[in-house]
C-alpha atoms as a PDB file:
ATOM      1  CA  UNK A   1      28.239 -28.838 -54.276  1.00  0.00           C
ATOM      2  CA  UNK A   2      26.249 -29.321 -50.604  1.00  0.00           C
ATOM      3  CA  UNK A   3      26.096 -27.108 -48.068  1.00  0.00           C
ATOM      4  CA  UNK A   4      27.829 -28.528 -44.249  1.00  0.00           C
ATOM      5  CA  UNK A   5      24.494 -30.352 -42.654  1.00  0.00           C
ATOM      6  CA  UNK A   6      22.970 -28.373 -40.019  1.00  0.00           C
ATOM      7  CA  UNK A   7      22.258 -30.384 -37.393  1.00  0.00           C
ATOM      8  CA  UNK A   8      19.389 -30.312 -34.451  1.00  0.00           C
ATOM      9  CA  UNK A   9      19.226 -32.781 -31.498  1.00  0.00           C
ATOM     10  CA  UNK A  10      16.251 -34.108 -29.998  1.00  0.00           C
ATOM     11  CA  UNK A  11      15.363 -36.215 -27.010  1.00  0.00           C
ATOM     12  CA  UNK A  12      12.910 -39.101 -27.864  1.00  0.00           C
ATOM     13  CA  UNK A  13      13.155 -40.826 -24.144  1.00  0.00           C
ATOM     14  CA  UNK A  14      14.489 -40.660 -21.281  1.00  0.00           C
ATOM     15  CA  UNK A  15      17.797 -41.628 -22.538  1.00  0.00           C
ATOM     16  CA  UNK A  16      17.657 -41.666 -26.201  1.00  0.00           C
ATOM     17  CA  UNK A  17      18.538 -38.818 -28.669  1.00  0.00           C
ATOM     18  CA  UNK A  18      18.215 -38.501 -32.248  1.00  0.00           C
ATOM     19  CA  UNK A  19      19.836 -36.384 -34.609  1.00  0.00           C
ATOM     20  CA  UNK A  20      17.680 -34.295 -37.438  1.00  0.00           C
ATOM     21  CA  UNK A  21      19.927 -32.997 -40.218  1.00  0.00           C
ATOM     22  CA  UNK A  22      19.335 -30.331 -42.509  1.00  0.00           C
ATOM     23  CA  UNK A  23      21.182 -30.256 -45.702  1.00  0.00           C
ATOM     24  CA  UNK A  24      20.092 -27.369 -49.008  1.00  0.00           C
ATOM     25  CA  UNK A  25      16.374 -27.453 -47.542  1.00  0.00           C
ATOM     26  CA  UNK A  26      16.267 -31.295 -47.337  1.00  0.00           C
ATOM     27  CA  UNK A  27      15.485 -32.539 -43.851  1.00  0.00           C
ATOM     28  CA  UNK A  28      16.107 -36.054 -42.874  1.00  0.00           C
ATOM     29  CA  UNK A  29      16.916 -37.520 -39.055  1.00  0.00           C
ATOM     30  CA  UNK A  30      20.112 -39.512 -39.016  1.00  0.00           C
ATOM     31  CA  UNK A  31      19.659 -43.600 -38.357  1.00  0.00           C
ATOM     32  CA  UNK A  32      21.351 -43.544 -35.097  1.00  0.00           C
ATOM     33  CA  UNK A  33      20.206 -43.251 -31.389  1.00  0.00           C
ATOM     34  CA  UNK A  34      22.440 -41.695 -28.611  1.00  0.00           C
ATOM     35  CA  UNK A  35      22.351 -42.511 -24.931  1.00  0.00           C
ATOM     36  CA  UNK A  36      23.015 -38.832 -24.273  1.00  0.00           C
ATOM     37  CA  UNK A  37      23.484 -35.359 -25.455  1.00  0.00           C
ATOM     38  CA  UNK A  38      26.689 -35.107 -25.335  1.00  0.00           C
ATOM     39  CA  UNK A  39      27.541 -38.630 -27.289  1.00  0.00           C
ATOM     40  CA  UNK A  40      24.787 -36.624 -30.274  1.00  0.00           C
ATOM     41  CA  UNK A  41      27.091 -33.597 -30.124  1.00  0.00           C
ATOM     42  CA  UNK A  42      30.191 -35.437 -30.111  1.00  0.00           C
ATOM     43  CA  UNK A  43      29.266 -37.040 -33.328  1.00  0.00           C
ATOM     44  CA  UNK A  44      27.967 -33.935 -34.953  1.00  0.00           C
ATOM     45  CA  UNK A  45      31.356 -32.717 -34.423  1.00  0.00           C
ATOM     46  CA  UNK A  46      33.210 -35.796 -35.642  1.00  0.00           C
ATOM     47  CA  UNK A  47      31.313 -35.610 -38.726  1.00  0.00           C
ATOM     48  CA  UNK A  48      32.230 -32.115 -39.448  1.00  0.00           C
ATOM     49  CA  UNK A  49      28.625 -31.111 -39.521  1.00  0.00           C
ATOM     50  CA  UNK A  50      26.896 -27.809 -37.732  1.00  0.00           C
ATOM     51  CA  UNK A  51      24.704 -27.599 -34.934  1.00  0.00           C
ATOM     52  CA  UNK A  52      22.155 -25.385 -35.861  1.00  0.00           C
ATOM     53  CA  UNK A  53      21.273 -22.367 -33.605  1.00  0.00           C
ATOM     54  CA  UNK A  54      17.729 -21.864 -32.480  1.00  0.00           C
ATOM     55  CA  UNK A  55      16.129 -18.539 -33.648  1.00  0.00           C
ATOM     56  CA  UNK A  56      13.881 -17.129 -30.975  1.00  0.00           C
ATOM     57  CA  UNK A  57      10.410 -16.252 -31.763  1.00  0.00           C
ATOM     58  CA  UNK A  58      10.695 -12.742 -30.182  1.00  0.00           C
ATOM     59  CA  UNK A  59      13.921 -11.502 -32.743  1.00  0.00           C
ATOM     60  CA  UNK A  60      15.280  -8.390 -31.675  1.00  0.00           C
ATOM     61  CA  UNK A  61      15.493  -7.742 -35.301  1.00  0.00           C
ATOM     62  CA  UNK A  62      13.493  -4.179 -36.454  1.00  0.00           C
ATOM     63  CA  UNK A  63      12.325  -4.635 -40.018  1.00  0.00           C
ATOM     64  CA  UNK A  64      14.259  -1.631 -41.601  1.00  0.00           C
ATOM     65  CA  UNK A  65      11.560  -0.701 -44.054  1.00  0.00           C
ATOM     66  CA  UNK A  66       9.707   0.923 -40.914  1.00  0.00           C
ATOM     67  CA  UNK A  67      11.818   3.066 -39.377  1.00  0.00           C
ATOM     68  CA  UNK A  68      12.257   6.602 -40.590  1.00  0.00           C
ATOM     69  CA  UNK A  69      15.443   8.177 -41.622  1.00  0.00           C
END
């Protein structure tokens, strides 16, 4: 069984969007342009896929194996 797509949107122009889609490690960008963010959200919504969440390069996350007891 797939995982739900995680989903990314991009903007390619000054008023077109695309949508990349990650699905179990496979990456692929969905055939469709958008004339705006929100009309790229709405479908990844209508689909019943994710938007995936950015993951900042500075994580406030302390690997565990370095701190003392």
């Amino acid at each position: 069984m797939s995982s739900i797509p995680q989903c990314r949107i991009e903007q390619t122009g000054s008023t077109e969007f695309i949508i990349h889609q990650e699905t179990d490690g496979i990456q692929q960008t969905v055939d469709k342009t958008f004339e705006n963010h929100q009309q790229a959200l709405d479908y990844i919504l209508t689909q019943g896929w994710q938007v995936q969440r950015e993951r900042p390069a500075d994580s406030m996350i302390i690997q565990s194996r370095f701190l003392k007891p």
